[in-house]
N, C-alpha and C. Protein backbone atom coordinates (compact mmCIF):
# COMPACT_ATOMS: atom_id res chain seq x y z
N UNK A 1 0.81 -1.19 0.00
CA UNK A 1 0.00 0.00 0.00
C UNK A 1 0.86 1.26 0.00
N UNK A 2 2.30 1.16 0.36
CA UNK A 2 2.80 2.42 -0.03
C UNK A 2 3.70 2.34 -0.99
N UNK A 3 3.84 3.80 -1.37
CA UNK A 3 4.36 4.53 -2.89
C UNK A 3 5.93 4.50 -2.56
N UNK A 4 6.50 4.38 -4.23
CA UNK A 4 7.96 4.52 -4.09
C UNK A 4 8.41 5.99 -4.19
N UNK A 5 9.94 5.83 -3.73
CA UNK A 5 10.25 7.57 -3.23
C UNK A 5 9.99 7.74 -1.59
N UNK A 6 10.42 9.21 -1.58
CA UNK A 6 10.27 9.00 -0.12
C UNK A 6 9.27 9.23 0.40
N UNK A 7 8.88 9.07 1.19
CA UNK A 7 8.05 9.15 2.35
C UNK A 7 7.73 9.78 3.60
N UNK A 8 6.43 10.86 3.48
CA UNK A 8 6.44 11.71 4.18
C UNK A 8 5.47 11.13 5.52
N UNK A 9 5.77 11.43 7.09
CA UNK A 9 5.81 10.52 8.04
C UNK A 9 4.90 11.65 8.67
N UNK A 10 3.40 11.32 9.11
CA UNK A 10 2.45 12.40 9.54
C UNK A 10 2.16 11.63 11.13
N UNK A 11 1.64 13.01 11.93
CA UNK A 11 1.14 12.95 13.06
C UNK A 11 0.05 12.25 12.83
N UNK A 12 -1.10 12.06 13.87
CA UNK A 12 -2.04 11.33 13.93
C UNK A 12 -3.10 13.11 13.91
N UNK A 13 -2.93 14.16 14.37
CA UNK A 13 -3.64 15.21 14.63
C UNK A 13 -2.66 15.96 13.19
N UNK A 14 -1.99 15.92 12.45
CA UNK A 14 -1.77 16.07 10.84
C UNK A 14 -2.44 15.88 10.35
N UNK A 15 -2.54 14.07 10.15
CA UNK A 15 -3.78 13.71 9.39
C UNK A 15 -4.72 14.11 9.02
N UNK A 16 -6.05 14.31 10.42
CA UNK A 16 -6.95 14.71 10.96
C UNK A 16 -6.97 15.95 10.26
N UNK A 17 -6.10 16.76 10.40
CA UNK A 17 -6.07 18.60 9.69
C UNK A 17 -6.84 18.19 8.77
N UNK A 18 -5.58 17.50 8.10
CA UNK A 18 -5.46 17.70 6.05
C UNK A 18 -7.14 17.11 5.71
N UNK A 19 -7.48 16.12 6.73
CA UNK A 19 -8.22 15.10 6.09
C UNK A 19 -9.99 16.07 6.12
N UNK A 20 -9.67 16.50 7.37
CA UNK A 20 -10.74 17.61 7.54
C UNK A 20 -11.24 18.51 6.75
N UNK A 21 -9.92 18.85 5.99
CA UNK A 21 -10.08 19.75 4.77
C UNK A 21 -10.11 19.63 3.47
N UNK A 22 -9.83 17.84 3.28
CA UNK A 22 -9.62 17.27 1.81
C UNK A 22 -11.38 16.89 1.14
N UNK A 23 -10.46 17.02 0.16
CA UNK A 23 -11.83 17.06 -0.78
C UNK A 23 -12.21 15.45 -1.43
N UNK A 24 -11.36 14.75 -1.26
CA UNK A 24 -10.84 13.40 -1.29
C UNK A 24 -10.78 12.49 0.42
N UNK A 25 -11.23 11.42 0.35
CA UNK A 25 -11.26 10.29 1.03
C UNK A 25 -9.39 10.04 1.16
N UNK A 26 -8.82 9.89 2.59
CA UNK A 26 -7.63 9.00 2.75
C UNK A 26 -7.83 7.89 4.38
N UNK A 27 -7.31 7.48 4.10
CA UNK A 27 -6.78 6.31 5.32
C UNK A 27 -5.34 6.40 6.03
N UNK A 28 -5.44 6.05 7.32
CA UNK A 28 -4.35 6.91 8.07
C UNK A 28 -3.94 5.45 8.44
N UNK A 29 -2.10 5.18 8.21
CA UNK A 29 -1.66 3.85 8.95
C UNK A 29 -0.31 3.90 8.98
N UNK A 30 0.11 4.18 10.45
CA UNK A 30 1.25 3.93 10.76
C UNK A 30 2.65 5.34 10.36
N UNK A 31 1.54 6.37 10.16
CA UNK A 31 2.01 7.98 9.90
C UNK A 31 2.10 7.93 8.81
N UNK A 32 1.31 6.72 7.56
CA UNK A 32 1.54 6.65 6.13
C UNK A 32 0.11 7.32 5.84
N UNK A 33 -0.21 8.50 5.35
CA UNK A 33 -1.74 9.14 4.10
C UNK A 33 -1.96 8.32 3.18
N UNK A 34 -3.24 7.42 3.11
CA UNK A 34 -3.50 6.77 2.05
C UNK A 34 -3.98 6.85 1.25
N UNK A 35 -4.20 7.10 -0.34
CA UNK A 35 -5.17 8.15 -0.61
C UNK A 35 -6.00 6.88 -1.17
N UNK A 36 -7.79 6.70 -1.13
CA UNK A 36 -8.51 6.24 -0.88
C UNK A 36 -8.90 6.15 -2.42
N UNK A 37 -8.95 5.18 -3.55
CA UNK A 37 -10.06 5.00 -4.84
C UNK A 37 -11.43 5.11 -4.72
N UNK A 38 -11.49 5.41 -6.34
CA UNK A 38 -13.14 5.26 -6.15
C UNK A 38 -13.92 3.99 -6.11
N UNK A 39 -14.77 3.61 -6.13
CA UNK A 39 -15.54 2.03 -6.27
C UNK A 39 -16.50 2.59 -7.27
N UNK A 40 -16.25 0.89 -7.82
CA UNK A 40 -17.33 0.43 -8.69
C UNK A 40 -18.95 0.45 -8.78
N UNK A 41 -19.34 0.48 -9.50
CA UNK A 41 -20.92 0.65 -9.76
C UNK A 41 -21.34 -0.82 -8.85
N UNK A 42 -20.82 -2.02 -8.75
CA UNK A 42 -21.40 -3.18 -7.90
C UNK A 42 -21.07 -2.48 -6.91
N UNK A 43 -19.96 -2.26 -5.90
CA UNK A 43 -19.64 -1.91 -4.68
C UNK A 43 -20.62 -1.02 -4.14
N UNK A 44 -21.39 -0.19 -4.91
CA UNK A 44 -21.95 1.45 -4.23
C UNK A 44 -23.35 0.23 -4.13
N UNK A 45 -23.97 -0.42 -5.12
CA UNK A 45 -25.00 -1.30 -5.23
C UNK A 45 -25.19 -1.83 -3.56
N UNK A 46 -24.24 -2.54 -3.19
CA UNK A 46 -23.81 -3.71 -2.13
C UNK A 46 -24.05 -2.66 -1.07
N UNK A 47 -22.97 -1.84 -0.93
CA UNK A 47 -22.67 -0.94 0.22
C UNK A 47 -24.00 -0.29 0.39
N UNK A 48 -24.54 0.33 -0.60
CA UNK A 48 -25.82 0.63 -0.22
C UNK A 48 -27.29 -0.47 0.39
N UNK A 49 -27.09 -1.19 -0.41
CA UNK A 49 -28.09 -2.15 -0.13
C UNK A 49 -27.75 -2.46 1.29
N UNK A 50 -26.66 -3.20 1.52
CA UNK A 50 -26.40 -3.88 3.24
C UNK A 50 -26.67 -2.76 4.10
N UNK A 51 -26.61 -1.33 3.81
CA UNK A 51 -26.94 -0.41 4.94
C UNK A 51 -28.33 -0.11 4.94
N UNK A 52 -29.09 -0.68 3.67
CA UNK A 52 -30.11 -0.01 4.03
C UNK A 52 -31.08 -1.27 4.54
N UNK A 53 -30.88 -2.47 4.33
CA UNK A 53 -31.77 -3.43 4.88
C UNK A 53 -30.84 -3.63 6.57
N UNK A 54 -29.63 -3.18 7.38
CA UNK A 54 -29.26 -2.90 8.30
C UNK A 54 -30.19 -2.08 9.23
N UNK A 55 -30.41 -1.05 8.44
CA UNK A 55 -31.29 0.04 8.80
C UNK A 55 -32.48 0.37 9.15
N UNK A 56 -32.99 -0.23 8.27
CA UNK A 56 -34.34 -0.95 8.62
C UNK A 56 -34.78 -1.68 9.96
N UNK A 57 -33.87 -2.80 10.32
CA UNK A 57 -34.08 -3.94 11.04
C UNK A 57 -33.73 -3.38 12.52
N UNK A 58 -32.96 -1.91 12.15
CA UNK A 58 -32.40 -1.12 13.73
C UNK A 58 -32.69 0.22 13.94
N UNK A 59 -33.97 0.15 13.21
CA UNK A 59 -34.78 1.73 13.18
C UNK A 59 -35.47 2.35 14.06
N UNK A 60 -36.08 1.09 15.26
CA UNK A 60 -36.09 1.26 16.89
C UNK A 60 -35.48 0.99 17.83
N UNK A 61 -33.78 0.14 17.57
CA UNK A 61 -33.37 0.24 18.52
C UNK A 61 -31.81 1.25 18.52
N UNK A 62 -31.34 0.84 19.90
CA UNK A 62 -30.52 2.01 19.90
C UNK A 62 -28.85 1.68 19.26
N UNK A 63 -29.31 2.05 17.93
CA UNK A 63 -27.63 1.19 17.03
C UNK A 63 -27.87 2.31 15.97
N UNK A 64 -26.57 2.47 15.50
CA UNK A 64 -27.02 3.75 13.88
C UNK A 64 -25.47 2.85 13.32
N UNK A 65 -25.92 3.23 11.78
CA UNK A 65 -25.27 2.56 10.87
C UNK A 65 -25.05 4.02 9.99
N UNK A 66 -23.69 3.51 9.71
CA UNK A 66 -23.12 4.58 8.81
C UNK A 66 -22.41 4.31 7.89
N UNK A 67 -22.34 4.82 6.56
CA UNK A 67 -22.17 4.59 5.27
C UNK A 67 -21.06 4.95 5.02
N UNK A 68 -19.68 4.36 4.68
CA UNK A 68 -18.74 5.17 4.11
C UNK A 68 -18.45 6.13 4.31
N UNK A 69 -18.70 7.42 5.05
CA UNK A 69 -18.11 8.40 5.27
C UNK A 69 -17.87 8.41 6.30
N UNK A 70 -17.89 7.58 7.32
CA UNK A 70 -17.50 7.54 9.16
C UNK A 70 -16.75 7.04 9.51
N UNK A 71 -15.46 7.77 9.47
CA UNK A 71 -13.96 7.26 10.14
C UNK A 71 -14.13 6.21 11.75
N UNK A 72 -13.69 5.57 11.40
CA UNK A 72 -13.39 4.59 12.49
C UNK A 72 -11.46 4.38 12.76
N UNK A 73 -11.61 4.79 14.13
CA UNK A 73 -9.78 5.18 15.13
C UNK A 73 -9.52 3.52 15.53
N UNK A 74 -8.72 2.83 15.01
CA UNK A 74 -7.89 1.96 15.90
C UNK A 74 -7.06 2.81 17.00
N UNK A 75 -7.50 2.55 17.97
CA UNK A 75 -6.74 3.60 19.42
C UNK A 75 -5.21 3.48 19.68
N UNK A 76 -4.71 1.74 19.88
CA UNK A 76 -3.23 1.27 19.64
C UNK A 76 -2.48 1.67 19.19
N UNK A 77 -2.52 1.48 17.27
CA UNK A 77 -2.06 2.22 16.43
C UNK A 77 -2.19 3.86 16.00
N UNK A 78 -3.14 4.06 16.16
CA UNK A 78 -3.71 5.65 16.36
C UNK A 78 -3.44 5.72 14.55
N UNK A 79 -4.09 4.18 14.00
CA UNK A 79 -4.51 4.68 12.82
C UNK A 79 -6.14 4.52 12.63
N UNK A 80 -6.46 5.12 11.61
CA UNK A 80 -7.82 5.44 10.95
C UNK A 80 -8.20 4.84 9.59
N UNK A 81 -9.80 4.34 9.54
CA UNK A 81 -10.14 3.89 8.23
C UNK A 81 -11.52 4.25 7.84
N UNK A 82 -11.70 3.98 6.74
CA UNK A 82 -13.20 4.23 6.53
C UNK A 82 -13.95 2.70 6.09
N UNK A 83 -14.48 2.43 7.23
CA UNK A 83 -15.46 1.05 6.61
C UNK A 83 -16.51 1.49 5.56
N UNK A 84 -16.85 0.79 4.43
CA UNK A 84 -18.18 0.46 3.80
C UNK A 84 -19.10 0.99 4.77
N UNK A 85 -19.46 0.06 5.94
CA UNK A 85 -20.49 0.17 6.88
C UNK A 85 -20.00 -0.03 8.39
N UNK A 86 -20.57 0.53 8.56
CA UNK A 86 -20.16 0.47 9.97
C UNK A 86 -21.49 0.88 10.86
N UNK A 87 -21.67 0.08 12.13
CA UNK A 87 -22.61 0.16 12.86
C UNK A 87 -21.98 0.10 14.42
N UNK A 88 -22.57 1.03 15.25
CA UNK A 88 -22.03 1.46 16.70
C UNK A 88 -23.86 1.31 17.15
N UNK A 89 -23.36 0.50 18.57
CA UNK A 89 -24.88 0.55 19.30
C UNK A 89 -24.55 0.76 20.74
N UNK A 90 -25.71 1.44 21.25
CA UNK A 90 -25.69 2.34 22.29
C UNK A 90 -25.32 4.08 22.37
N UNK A 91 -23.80 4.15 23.31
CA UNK A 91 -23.89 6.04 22.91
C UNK A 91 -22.75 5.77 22.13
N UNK A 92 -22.92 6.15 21.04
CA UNK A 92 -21.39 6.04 20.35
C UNK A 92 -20.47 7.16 20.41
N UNK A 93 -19.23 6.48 20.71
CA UNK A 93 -17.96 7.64 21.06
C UNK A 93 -17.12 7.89 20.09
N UNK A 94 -17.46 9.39 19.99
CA UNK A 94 -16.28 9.46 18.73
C UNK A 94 -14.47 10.38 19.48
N UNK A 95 -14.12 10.64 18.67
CA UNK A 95 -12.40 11.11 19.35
C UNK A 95 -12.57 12.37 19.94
N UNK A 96 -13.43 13.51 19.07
CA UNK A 96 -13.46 14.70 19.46
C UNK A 96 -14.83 15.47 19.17
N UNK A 97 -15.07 16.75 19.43
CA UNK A 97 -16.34 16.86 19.48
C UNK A 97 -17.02 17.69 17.73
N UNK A 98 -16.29 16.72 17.06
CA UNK A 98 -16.21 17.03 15.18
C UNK A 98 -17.26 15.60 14.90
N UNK A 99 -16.97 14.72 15.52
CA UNK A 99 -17.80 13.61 15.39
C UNK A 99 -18.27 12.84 14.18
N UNK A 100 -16.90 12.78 13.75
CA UNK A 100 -16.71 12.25 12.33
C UNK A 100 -15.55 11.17 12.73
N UNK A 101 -15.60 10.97 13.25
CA UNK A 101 -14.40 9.51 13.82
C UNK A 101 -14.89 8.64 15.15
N UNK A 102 -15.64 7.64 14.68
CA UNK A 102 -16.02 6.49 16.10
C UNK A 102 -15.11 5.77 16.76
N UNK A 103 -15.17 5.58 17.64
CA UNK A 103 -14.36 4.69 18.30
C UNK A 103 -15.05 3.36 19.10
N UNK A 104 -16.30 3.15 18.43
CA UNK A 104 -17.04 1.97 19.13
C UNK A 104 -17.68 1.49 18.43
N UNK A 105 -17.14 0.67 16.91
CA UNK A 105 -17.99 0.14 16.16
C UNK A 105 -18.47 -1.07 16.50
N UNK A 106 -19.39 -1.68 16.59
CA UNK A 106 -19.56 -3.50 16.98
C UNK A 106 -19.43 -4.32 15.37
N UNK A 107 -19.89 -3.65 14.31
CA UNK A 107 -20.07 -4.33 13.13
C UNK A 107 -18.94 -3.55 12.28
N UNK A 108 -17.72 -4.19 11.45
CA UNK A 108 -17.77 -3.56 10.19
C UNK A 108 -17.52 -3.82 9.09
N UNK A 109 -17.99 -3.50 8.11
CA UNK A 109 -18.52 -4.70 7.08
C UNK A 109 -17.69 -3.63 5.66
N UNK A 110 -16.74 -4.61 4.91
CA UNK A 110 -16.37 -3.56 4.04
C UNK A 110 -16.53 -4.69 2.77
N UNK A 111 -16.80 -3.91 1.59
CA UNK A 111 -17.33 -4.56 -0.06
C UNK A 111 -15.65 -4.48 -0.65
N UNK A 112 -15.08 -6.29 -1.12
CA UNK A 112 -13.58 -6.07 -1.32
C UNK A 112 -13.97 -5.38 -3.14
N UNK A 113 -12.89 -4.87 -2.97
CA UNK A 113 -12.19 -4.02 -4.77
C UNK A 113 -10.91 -5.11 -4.64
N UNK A 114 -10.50 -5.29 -6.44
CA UNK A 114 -9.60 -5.70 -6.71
C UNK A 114 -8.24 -5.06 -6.13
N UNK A 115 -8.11 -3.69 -5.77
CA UNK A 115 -6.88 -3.28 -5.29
C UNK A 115 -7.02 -3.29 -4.13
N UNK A 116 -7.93 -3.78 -2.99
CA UNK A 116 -7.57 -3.80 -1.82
C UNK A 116 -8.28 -4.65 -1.08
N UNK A 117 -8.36 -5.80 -1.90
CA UNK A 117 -8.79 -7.21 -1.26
C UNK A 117 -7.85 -7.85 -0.37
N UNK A 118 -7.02 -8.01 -0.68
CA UNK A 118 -5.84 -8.81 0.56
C UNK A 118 -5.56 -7.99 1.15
N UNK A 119 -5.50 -6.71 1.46
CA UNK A 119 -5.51 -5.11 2.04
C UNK A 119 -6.47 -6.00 3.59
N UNK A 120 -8.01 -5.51 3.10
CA UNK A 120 -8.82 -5.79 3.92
C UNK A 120 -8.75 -7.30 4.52
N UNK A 121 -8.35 -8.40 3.79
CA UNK A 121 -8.51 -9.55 4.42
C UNK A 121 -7.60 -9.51 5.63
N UNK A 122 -5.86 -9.23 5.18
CA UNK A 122 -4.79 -9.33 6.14
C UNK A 122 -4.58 -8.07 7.34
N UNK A 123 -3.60 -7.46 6.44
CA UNK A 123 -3.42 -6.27 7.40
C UNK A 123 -4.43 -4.83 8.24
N UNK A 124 -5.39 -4.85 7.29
CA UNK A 124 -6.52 -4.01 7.76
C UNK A 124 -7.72 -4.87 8.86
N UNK A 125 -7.24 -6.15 8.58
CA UNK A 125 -8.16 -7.02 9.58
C UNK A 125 -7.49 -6.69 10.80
N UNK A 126 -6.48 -7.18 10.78
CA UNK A 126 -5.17 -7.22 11.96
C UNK A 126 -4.98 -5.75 12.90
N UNK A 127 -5.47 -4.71 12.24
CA UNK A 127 -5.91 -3.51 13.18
C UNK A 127 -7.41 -3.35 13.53
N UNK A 128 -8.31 -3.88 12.72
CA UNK A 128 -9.79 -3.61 13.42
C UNK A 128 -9.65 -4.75 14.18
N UNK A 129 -8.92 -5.84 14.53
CA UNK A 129 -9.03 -6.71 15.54
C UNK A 129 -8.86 -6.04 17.26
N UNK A 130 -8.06 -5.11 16.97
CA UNK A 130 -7.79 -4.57 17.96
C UNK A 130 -9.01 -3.55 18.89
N UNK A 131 -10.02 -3.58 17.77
CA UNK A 131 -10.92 -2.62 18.53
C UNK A 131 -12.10 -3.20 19.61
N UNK A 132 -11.75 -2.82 20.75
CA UNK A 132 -12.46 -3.60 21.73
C UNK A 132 -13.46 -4.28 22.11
N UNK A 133 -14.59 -2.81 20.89
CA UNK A 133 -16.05 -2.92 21.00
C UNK A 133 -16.28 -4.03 19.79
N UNK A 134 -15.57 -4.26 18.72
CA UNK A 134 -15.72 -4.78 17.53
C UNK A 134 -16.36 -6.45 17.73
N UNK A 135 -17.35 -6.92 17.45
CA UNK A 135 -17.63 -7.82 17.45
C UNK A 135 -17.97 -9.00 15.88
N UNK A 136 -18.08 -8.01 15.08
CA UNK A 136 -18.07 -8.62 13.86
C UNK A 136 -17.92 -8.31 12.60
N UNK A 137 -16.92 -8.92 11.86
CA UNK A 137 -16.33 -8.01 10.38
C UNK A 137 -16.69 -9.14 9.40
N UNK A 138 -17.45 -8.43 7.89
CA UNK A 138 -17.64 -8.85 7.06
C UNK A 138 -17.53 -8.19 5.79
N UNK A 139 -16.85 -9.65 5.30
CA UNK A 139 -16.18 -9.07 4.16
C UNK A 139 -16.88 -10.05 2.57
N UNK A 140 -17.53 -8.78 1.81
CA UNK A 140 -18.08 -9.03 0.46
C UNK A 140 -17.32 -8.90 -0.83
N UNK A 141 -17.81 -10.08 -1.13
CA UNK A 141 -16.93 -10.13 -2.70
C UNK A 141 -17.88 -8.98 -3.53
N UNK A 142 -17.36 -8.50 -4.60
CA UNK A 142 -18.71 -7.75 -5.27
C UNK A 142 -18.56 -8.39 -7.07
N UNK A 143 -17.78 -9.09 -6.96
CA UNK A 143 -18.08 -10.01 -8.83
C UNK A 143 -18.34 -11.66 -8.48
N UNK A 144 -18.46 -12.11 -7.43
CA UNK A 144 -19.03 -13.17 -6.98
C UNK A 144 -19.71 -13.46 -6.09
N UNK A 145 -20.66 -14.64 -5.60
CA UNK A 145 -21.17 -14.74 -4.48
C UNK A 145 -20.80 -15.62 -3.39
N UNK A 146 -19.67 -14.72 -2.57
CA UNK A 146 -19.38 -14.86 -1.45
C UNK A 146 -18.96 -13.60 -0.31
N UNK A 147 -19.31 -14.15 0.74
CA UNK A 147 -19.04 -13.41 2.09
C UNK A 147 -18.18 -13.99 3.02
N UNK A 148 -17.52 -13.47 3.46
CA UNK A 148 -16.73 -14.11 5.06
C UNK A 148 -17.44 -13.41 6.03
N UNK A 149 -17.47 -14.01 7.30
CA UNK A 149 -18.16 -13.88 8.62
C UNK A 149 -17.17 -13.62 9.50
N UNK A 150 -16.73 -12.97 9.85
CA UNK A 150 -15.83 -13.01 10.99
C UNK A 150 -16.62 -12.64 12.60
N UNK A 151 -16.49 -13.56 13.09
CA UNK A 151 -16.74 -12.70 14.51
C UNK A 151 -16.36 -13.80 16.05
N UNK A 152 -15.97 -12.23 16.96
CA UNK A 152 -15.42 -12.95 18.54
C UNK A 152 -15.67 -13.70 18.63
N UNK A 153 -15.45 -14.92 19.49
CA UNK A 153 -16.30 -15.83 20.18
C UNK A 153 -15.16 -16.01 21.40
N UNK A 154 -15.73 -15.94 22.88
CA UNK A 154 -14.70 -16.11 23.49
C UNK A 154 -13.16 -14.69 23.10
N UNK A 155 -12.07 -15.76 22.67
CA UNK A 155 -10.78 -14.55 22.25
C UNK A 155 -10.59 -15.37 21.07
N UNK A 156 -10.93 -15.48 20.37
CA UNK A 156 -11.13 -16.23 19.44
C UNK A 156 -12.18 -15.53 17.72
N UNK A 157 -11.51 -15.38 16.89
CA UNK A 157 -12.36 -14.96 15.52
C UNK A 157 -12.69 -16.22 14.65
N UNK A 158 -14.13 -16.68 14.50
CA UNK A 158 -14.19 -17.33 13.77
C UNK A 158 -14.62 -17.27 12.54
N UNK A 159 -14.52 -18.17 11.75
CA UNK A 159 -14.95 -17.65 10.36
C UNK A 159 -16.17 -18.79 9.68
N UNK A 160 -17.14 -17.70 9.20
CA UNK A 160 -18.19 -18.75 8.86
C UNK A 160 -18.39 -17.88 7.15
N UNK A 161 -18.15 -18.70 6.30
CA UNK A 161 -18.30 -18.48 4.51
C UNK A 161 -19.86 -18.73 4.06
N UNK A 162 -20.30 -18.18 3.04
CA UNK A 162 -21.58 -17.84 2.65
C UNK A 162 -21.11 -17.91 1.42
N UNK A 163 -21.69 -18.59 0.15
CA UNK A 163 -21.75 -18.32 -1.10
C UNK A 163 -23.08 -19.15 -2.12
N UNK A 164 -23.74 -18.82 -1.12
CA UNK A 164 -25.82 -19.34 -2.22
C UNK A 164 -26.37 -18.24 -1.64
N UNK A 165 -27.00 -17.75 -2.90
CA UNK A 165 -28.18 -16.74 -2.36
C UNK A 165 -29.35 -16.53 -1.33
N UNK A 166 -29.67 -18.21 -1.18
CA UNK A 166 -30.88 -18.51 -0.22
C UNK A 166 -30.09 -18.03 1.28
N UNK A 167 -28.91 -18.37 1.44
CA UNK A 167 -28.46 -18.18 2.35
C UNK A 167 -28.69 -16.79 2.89
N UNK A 168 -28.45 -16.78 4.95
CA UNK A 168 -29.09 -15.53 5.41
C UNK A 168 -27.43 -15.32 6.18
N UNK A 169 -27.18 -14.45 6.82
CA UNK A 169 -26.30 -13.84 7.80
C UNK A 169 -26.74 -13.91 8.81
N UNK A 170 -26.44 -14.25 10.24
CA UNK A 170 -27.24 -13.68 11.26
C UNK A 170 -26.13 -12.64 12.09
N UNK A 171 -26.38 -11.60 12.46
CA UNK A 171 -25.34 -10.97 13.38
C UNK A 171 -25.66 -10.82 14.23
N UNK A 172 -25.48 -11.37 15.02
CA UNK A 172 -26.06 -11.46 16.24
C UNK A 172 -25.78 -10.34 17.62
N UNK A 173 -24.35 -9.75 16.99
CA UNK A 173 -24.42 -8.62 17.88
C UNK A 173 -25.51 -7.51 17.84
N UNK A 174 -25.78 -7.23 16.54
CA UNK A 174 -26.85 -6.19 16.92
C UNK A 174 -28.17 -6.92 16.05
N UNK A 175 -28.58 -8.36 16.23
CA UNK A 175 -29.92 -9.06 16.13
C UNK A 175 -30.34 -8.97 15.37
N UNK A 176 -29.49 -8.85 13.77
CA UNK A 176 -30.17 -8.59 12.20
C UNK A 176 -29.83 -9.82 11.64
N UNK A 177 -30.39 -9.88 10.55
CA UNK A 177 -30.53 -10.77 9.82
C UNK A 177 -30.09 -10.18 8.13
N UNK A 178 -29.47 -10.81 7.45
CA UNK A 178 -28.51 -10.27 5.76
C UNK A 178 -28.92 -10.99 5.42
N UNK A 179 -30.16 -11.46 4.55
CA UNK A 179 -30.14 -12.15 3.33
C UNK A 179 -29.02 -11.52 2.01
N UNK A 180 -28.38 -12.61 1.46
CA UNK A 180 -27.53 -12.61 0.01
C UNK A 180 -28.55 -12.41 -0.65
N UNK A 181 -29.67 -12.73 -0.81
CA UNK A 181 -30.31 -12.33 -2.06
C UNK A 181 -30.51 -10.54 -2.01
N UNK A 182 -30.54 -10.39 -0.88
CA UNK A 182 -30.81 -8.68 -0.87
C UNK A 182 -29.18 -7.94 -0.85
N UNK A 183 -28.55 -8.97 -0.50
CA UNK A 183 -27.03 -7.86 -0.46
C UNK A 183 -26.73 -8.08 -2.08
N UNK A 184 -26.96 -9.10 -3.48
CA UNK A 184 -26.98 -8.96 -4.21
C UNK A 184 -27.90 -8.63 -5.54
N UNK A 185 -29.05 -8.22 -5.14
CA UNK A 185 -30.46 -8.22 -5.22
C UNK A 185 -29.69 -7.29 -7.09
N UNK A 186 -29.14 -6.35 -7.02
CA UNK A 186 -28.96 -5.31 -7.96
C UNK A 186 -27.65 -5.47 -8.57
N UNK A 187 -26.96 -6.83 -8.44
CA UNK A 187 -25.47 -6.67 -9.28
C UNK A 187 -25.59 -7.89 -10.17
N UNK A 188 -24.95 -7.30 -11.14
CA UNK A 188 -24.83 -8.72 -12.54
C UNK A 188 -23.73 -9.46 -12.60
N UNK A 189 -23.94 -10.65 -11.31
CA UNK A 189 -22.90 -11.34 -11.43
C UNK A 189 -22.47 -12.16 -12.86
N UNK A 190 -23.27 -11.83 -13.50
CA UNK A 190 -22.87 -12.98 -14.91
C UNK A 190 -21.84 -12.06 -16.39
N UNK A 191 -21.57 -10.99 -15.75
CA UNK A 191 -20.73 -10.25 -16.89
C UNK A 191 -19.24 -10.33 -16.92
């Protein structure tokens, strides 16, 4: 994920400045600025769809789901990312009182792109592991039909795979239910 040449080495409250003021999406890791691509016409499909049948199912209780634009702080590293989706239940805490950075996601669910599929599987897993509140990460293919399940059990992440449409999700941290037919309801897997 980083560029050749040298390398300019940012604060964690740098970041935050530039990012505050950019007109562009980046990702913060390890004092490296990442600058963030666009997604595909399936990805916005997915990402939208999973937030909005999310949304639905947690429209009376006390959980909010947020779309791609809601920085989520690994605290450890004092790096930053932007999930697909992300869902915080109860009072959710963000870093400062700008409230554009959570620090208590339970769900976060990101749609893989060809340039940052092993991104999200390995090393970007390996820091949202660290987040305390985090109870479950899922990760969508968007040119095939499959999902990974990740979630706590004990100290322990297990992994449960999904790839038939009939098939449902259950997340049990915040008591929803993902049908595949609705997280792919709008993409043409056959092109």
């Amino acid at each position: 994920m980083s560029s050749l040449g040298a390398q300019t080495i940012y604060s964690p409250e740098e970041y935050l400045y530039l990012e505050r003021k950019a007109t562009f999406k980046s990702e913060y890791l390890s004092g490296e600025i990442l600058a963030m691509s666009g997604a595909s016409r399936a990805h916005n499909y997915i990402t939208l769809d999973i937030a909005t049948e999310i949304n639905i199912q947690l429209r009376d209780r006390d959980c909010e789901v947020f779309s791609g634009d809601m920085r989520v702080k690994e605290r450890q590293s004092e790096s930053y990312f932007y999930p697909d989706v992300v869902i915080a239940c109860g009072e959710p805490q963000f870093e400062d009182d700008t409230f554009d950075t959570l620090l208590n996601p339970v769900v976060i669910i990101e749609v893989l792109s060809p340039s940052t599929e092993i991104y999200d599987r390995t090393e970007k897993f390996n820091y949202y592991k660290q987040i305390a509140s985090l109870k479950e990460y899922i990760l969508v293919s968007q040119d095939r039909i499959e999902i990974e399940h990740h979630q706590i059990q004990s100290t322990q992440w297990k992994l449960r795979e999904y790839q038939e449409l009939q098939e449902t999700i259950t997340l049990s941290s915040i008591g929803c239910k993902l049908p595949l037919n609705d997280v792919y309801r709008r993409v043409d897997l056959q092109q």
